[in-house]
PDB file of N, CA and C in Angstrom:
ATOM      1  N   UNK A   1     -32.946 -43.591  38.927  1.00  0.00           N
ATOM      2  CA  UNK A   1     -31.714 -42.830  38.817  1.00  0.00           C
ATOM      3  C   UNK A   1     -30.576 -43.792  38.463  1.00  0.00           C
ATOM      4  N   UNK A   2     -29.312 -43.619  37.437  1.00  0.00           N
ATOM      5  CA  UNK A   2     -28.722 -44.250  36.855  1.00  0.00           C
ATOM      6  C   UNK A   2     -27.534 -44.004  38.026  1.00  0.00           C
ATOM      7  N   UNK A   3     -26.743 -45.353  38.159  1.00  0.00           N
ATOM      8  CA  UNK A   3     -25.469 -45.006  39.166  1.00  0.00           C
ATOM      9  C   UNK A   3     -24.349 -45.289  38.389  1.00  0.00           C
ATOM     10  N   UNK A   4     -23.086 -44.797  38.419  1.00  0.00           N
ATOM     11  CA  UNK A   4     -21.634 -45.022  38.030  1.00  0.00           C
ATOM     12  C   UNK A   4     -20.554 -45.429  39.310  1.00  0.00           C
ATOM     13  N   UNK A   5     -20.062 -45.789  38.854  1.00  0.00           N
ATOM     14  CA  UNK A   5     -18.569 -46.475  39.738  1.00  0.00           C
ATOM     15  C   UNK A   5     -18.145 -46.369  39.530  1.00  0.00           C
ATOM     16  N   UNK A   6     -17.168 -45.157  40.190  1.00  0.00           N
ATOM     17  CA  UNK A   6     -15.263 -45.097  40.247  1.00  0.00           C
ATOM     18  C   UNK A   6     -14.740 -46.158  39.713  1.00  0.00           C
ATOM     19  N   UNK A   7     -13.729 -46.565  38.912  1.00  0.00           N
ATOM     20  CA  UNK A   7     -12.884 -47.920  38.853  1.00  0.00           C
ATOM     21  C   UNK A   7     -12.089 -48.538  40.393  1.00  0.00           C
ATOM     22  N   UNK A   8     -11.943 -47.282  40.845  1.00  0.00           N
ATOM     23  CA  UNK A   8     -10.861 -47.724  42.122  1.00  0.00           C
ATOM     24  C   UNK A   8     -12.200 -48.480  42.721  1.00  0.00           C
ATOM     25  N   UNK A   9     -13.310 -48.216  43.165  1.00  0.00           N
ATOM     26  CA  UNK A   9     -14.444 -48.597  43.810  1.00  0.00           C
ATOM     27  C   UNK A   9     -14.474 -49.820  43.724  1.00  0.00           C
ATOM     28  N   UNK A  10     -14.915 -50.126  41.667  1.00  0.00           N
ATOM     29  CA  UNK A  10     -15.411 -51.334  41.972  1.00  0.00           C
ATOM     30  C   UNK A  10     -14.066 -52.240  42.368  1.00  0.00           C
ATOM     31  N   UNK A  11     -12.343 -52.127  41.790  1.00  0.00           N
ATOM     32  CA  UNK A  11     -11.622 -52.416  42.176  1.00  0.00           C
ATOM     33  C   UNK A  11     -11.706 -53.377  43.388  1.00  0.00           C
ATOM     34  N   UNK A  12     -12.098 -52.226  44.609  1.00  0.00           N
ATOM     35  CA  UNK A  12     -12.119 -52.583  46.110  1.00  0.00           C
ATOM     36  C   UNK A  12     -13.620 -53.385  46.217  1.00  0.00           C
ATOM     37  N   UNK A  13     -14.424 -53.732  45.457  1.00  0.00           N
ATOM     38  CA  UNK A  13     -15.849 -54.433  45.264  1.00  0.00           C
ATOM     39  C   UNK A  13     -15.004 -55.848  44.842  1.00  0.00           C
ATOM     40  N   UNK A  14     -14.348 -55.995  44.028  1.00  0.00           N
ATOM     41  CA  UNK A  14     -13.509 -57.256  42.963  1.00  0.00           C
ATOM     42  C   UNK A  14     -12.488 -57.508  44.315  1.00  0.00           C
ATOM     43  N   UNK A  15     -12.025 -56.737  45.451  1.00  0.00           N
ATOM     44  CA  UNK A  15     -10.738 -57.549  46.107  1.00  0.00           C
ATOM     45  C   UNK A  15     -11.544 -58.141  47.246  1.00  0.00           C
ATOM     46  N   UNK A  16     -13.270 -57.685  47.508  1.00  0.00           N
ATOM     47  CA  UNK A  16     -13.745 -57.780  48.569  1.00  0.00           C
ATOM     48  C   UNK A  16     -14.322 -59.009  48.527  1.00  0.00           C
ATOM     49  N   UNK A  17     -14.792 -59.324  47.095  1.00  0.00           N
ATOM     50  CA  UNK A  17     -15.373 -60.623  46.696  1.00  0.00           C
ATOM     51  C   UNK A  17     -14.521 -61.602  46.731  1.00  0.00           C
ATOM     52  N   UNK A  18     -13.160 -61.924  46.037  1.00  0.00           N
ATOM     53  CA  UNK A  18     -12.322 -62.549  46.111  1.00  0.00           C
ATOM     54  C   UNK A  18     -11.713 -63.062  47.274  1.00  0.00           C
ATOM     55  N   UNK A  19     -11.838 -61.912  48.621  1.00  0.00           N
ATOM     56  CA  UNK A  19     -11.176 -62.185  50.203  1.00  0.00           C
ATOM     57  C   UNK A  19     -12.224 -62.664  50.373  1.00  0.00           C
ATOM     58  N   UNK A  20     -13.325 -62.632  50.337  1.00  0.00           N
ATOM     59  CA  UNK A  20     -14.644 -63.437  51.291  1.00  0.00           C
ATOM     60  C   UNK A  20     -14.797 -64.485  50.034  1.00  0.00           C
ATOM     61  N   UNK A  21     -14.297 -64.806  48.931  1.00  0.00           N
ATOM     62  CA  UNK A  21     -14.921 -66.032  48.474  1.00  0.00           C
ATOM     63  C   UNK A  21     -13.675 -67.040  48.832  1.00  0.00           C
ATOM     64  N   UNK A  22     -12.214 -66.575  49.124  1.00  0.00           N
ATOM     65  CA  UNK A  22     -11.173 -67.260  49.555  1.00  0.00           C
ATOM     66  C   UNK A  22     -11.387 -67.837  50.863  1.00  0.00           C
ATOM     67  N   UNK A  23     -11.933 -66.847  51.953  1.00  0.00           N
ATOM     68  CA  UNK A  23     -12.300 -67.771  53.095  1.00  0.00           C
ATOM     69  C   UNK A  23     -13.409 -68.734  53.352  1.00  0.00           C
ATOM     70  N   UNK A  24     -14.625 -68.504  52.112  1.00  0.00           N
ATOM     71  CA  UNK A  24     -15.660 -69.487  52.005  1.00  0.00           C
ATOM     72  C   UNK A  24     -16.303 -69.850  50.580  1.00  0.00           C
ATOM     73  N   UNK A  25     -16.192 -70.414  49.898  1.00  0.00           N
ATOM     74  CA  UNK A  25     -16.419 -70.138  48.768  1.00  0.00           C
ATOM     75  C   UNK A  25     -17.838 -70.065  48.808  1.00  0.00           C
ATOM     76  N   UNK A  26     -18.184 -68.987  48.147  1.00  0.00           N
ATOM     77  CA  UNK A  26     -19.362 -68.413  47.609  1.00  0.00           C
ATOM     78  C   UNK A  26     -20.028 -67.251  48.617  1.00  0.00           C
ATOM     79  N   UNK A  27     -18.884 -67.019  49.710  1.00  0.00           N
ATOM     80  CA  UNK A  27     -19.455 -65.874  50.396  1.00  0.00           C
ATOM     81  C   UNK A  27     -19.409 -64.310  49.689  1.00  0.00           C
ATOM     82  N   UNK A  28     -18.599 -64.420  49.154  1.00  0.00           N
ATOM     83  CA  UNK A  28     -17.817 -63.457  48.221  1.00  0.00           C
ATOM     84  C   UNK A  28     -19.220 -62.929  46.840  1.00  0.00           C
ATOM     85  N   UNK A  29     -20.079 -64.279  46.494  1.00  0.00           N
ATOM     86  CA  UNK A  29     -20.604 -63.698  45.781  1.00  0.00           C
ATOM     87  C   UNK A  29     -22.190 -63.048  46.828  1.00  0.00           C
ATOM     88  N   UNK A  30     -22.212 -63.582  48.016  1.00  0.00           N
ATOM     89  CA  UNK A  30     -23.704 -62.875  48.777  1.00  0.00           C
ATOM     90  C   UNK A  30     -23.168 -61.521  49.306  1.00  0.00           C
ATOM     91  N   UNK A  31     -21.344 -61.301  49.326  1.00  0.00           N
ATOM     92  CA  UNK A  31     -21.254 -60.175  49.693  1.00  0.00           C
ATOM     93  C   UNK A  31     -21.761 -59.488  48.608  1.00  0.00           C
ATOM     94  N   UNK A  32     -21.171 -59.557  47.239  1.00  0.00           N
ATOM     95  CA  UNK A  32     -21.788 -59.047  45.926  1.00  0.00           C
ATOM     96  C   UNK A  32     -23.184 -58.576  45.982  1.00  0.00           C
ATOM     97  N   UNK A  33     -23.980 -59.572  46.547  1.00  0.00           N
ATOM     98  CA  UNK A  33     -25.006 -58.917  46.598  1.00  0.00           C
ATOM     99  C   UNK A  33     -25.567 -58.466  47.447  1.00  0.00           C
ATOM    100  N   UNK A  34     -25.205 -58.047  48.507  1.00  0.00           N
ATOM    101  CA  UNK A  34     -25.589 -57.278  49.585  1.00  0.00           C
ATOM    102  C   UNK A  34     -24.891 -56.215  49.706  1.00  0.00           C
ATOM    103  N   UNK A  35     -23.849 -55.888  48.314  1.00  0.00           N
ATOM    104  CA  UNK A  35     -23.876 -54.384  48.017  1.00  0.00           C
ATOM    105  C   UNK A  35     -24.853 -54.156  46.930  1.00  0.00           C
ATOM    106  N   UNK A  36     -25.047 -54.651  46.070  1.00  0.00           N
ATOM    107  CA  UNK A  36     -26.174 -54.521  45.340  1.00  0.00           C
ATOM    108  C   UNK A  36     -27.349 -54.230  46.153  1.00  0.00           C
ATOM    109  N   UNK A  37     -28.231 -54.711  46.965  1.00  0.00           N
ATOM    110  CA  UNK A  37     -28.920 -54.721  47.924  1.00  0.00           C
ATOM    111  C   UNK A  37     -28.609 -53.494  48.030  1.00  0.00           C
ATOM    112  N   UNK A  38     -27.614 -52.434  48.856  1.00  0.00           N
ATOM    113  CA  UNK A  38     -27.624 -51.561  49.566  1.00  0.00           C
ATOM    114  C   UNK A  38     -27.346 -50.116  48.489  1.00  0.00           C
ATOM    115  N   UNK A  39     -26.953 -50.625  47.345  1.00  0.00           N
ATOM    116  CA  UNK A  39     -27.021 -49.724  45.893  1.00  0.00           C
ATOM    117  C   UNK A  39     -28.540 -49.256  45.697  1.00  0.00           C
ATOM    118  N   UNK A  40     -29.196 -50.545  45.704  1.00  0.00           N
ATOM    119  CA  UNK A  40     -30.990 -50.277  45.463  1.00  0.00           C
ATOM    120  C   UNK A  40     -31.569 -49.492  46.483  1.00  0.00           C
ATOM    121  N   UNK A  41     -31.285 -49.746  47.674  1.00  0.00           N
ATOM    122  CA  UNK A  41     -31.975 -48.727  48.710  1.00  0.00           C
ATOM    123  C   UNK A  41     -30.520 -47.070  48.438  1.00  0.00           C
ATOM    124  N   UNK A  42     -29.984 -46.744  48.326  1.00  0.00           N
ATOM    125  CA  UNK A  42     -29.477 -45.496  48.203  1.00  0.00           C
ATOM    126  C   UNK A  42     -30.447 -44.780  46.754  1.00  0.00           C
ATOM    127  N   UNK A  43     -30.412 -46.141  45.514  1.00  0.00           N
ATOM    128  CA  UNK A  43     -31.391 -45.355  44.811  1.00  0.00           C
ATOM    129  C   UNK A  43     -33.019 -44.823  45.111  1.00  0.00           C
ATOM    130  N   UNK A  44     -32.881 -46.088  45.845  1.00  0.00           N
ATOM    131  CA  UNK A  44     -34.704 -45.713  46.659  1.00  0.00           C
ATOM    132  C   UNK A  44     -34.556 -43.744  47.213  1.00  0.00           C
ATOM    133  N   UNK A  45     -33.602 -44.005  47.922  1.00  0.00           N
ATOM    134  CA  UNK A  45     -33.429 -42.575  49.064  1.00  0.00           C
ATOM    135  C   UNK A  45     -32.521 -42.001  48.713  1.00  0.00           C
ATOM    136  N   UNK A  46     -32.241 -41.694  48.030  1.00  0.00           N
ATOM    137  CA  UNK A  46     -30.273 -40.648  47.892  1.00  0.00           C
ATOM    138  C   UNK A  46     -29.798 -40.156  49.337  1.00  0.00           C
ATOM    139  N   UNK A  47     -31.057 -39.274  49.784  1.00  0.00           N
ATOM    140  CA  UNK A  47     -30.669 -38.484  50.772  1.00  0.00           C
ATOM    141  C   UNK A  47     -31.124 -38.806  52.422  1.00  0.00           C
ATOM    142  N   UNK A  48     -31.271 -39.966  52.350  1.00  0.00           N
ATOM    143  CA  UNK A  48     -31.184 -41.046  53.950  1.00  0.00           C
ATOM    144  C   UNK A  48     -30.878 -40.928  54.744  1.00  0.00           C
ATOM    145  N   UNK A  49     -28.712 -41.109  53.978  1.00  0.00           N
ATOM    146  CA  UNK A  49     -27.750 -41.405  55.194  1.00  0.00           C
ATOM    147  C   UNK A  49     -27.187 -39.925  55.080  1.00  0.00           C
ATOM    148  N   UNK A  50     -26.285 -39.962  56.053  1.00  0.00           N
ATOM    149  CA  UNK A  50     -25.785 -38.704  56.655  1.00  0.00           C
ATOM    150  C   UNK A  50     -24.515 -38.308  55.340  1.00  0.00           C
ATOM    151  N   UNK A  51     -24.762 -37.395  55.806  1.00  0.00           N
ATOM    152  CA  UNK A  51     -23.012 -37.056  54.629  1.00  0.00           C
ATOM    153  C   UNK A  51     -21.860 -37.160  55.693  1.00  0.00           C
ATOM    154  N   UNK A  52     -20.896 -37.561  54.575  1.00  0.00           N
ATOM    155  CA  UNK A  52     -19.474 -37.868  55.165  1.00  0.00           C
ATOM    156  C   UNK A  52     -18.460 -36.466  55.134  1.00  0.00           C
ATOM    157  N   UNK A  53     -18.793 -35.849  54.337  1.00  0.00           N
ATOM    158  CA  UNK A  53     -18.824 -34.582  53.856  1.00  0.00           C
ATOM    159  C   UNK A  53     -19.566 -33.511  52.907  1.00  0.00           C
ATOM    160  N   UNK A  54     -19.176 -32.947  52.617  1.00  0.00           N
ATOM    161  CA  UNK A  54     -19.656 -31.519  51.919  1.00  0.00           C
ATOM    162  C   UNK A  54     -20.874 -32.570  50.687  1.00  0.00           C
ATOM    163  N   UNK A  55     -20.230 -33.410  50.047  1.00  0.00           N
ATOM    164  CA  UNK A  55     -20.853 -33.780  48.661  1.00  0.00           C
ATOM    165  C   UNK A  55     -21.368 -35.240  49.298  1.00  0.00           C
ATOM    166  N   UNK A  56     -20.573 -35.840  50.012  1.00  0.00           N
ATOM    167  CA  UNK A  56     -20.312 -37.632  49.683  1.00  0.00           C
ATOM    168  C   UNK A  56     -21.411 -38.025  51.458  1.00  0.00           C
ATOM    169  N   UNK A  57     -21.752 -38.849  51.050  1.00  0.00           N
ATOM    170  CA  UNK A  57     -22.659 -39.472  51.793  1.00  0.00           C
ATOM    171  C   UNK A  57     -22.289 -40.969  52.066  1.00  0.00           C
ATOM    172  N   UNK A  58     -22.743 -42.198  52.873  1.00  0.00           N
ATOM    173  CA  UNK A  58     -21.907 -42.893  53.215  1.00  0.00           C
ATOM    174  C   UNK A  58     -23.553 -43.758  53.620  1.00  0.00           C
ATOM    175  N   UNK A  59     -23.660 -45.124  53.049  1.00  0.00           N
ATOM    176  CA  UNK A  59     -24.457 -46.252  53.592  1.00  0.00           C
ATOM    177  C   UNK A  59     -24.223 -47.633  53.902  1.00  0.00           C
ATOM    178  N   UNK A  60     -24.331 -48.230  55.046  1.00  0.00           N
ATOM    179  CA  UNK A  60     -23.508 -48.742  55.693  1.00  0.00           C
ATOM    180  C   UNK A  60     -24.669 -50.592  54.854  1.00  0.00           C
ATOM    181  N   UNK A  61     -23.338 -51.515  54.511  1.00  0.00           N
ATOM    182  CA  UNK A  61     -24.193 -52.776  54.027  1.00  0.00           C
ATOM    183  C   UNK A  61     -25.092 -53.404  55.844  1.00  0.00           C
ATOM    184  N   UNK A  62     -25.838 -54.318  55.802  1.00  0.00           N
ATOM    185  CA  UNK A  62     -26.939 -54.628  56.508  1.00  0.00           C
ATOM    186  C   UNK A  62     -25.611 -56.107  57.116  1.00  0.00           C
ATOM    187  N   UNK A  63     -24.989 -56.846  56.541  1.00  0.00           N
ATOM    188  CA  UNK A  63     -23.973 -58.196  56.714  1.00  0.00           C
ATOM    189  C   UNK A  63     -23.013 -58.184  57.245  1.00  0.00           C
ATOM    190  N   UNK A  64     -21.965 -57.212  56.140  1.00  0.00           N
ATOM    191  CA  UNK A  64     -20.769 -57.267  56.546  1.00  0.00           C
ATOM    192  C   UNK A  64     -20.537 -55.562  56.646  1.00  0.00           C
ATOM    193  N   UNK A  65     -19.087 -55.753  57.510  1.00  0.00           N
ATOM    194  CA  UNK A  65     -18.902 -54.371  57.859  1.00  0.00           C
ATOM    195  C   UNK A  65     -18.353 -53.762  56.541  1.00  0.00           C
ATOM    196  N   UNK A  66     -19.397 -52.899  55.650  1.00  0.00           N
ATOM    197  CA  UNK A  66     -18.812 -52.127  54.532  1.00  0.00           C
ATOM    198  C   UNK A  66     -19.588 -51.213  54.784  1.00  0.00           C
ATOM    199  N   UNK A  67     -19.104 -49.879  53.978  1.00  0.00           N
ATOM    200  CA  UNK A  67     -19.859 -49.075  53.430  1.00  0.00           C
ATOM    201  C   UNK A  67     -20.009 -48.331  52.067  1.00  0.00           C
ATOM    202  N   UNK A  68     -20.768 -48.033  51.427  1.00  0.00           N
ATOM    203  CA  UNK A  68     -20.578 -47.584  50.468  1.00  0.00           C
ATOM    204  C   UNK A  68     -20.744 -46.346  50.129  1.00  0.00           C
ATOM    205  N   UNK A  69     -19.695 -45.594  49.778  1.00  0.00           N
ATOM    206  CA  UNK A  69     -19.398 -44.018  49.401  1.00  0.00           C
ATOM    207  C   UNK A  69     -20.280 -43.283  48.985  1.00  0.00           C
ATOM    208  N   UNK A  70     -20.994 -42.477  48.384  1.00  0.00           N
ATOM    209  CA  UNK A  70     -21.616 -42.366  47.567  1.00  0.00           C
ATOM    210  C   UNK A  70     -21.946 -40.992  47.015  1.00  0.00           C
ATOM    211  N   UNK A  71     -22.000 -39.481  45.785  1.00  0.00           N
ATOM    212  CA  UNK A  71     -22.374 -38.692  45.945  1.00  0.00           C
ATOM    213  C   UNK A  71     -23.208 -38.290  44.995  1.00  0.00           C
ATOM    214  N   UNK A  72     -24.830 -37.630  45.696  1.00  0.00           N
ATOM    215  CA  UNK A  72     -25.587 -37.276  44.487  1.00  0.00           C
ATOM    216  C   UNK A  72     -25.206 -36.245  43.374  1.00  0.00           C
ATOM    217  N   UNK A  73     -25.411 -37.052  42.133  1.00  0.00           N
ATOM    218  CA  UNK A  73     -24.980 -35.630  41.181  1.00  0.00           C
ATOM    219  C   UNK A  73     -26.520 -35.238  40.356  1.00  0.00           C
ATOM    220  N   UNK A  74     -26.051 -34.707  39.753  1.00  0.00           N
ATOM    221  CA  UNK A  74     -27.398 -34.084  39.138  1.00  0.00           C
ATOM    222  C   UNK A  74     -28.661 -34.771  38.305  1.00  0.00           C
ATOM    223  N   UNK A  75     -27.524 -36.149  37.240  1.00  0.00           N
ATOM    224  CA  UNK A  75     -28.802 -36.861  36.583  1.00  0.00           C
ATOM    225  C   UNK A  75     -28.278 -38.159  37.275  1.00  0.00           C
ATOM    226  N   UNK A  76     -27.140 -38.209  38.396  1.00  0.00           N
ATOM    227  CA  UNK A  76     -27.304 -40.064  38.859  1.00  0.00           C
ATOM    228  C   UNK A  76     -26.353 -39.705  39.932  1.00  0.00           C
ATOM    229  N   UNK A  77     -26.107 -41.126  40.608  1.00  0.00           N
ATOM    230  CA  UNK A  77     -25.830 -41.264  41.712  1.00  0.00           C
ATOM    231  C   UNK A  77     -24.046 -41.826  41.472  1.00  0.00           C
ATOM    232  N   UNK A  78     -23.159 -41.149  41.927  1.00  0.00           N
ATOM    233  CA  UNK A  78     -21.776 -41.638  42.020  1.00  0.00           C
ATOM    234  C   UNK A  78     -21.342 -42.251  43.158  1.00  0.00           C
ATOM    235  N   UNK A  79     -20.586 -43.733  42.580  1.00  0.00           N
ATOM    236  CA  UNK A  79     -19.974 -44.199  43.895  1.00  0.00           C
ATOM    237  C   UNK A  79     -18.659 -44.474  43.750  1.00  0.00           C
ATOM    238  N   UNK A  80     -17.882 -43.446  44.613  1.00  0.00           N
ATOM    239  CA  UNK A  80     -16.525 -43.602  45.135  1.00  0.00           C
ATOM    240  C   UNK A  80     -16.110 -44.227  45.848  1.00  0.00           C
ATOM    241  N   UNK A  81     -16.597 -45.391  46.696  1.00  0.00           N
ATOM    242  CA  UNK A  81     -15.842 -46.188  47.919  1.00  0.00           C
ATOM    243  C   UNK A  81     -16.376 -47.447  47.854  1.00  0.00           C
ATOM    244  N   UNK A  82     -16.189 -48.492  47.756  1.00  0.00           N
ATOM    245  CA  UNK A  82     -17.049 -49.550  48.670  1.00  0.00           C
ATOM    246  C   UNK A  82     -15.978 -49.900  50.352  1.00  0.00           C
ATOM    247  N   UNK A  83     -15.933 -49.142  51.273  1.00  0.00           N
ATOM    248  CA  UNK A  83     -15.393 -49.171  51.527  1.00  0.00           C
ATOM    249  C   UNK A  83     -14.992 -50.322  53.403  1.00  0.00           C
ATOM    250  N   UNK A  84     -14.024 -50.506  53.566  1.00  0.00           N
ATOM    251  CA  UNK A  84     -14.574 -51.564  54.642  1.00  0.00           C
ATOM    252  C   UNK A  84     -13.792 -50.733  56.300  1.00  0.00           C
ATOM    253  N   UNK A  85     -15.096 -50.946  57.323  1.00  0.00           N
ATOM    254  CA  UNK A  85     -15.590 -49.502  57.942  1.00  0.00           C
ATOM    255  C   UNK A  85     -14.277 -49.974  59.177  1.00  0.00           C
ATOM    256  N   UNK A  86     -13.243 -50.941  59.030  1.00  0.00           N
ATOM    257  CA  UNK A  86     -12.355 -50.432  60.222  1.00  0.00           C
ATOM    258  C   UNK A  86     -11.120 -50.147  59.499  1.00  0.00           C
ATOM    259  N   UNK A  87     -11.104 -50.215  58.464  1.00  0.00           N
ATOM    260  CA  UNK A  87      -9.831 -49.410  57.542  1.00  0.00           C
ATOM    261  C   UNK A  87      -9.706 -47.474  57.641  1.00  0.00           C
ATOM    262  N   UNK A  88      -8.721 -47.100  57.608  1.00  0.00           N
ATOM    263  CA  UNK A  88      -8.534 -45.517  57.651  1.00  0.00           C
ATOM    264  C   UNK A  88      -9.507 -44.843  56.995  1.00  0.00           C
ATOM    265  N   UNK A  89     -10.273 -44.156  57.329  1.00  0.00           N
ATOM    266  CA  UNK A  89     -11.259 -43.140  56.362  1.00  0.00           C
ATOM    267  C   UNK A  89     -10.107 -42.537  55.624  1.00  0.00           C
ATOM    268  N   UNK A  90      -9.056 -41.834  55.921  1.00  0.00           N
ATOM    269  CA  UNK A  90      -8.360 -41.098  55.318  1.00  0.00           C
ATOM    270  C   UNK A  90      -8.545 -41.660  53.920  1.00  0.00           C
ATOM    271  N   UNK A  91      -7.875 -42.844  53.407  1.00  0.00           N
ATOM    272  CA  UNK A  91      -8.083 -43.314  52.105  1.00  0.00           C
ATOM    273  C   UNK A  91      -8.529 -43.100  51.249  1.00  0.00           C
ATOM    274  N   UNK A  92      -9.867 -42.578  51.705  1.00  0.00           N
ATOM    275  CA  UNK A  92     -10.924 -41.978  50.994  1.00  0.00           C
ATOM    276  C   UNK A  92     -11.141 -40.544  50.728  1.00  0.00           C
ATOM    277  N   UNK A  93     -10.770 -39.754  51.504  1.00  0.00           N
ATOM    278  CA  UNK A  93     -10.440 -38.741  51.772  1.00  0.00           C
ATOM    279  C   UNK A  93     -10.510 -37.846  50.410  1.00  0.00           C
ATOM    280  N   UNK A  94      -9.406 -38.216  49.387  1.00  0.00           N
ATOM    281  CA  UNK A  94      -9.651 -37.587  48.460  1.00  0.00           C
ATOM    282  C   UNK A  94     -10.936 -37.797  47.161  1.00  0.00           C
ATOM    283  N   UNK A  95     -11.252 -38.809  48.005  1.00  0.00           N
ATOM    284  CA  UNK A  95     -12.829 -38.896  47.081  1.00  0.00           C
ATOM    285  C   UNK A  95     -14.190 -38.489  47.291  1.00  0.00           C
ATOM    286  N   UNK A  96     -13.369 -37.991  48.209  1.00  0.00           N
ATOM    287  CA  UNK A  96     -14.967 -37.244  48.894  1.00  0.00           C
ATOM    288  C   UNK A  96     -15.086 -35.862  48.484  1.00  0.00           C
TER     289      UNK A  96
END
């Protein structure tokens, strides 16, 4: 199944790498991939994690505290959030 990314998403993917590669360099890029990592298992399972609502579903990375948004559509998988889990859900709110 083919996935797409919101711009705001990967946006918040590009500020997440940059804050964790500023406090260590090169943490920023294993965060990178331990959303990747957690992209591959949502494609494994679409329907796993719990929904956050009506459409949007929500899988939490295995490292650091993120999660990633996510809602099945018909020929692929959309992701609206990468989002980091002690910030306001509201934020998101309208992407769900």
């Amino acid at each position: 199944m083919n996935v797409s990314i919101l711009s705001c998403a990967e946006q918040e993917l590009a500020d997440a790498v940059d804050y964790y590669n500023n406090q260590c360099p090169g943490l920023g890029f294993e965060f990178a991939a331990e959303v990747k990592s957690t992209l591959t298992r949502i494609i494994s399972f679409p329907e796993a994690w719990p929904h956050l609502s009506q459409r949007s579903r929500r899988c939490m990375t295995n490292r650091f505290p993120y999660g990633v948004l996510y809602q099945i559509r018909a020929d692929h998988i959309l992701v609206t959030a990468i989002m980091h889990l002690k910030r306001d859900p509201q934020k998101w709110q309208d992407r769900t």
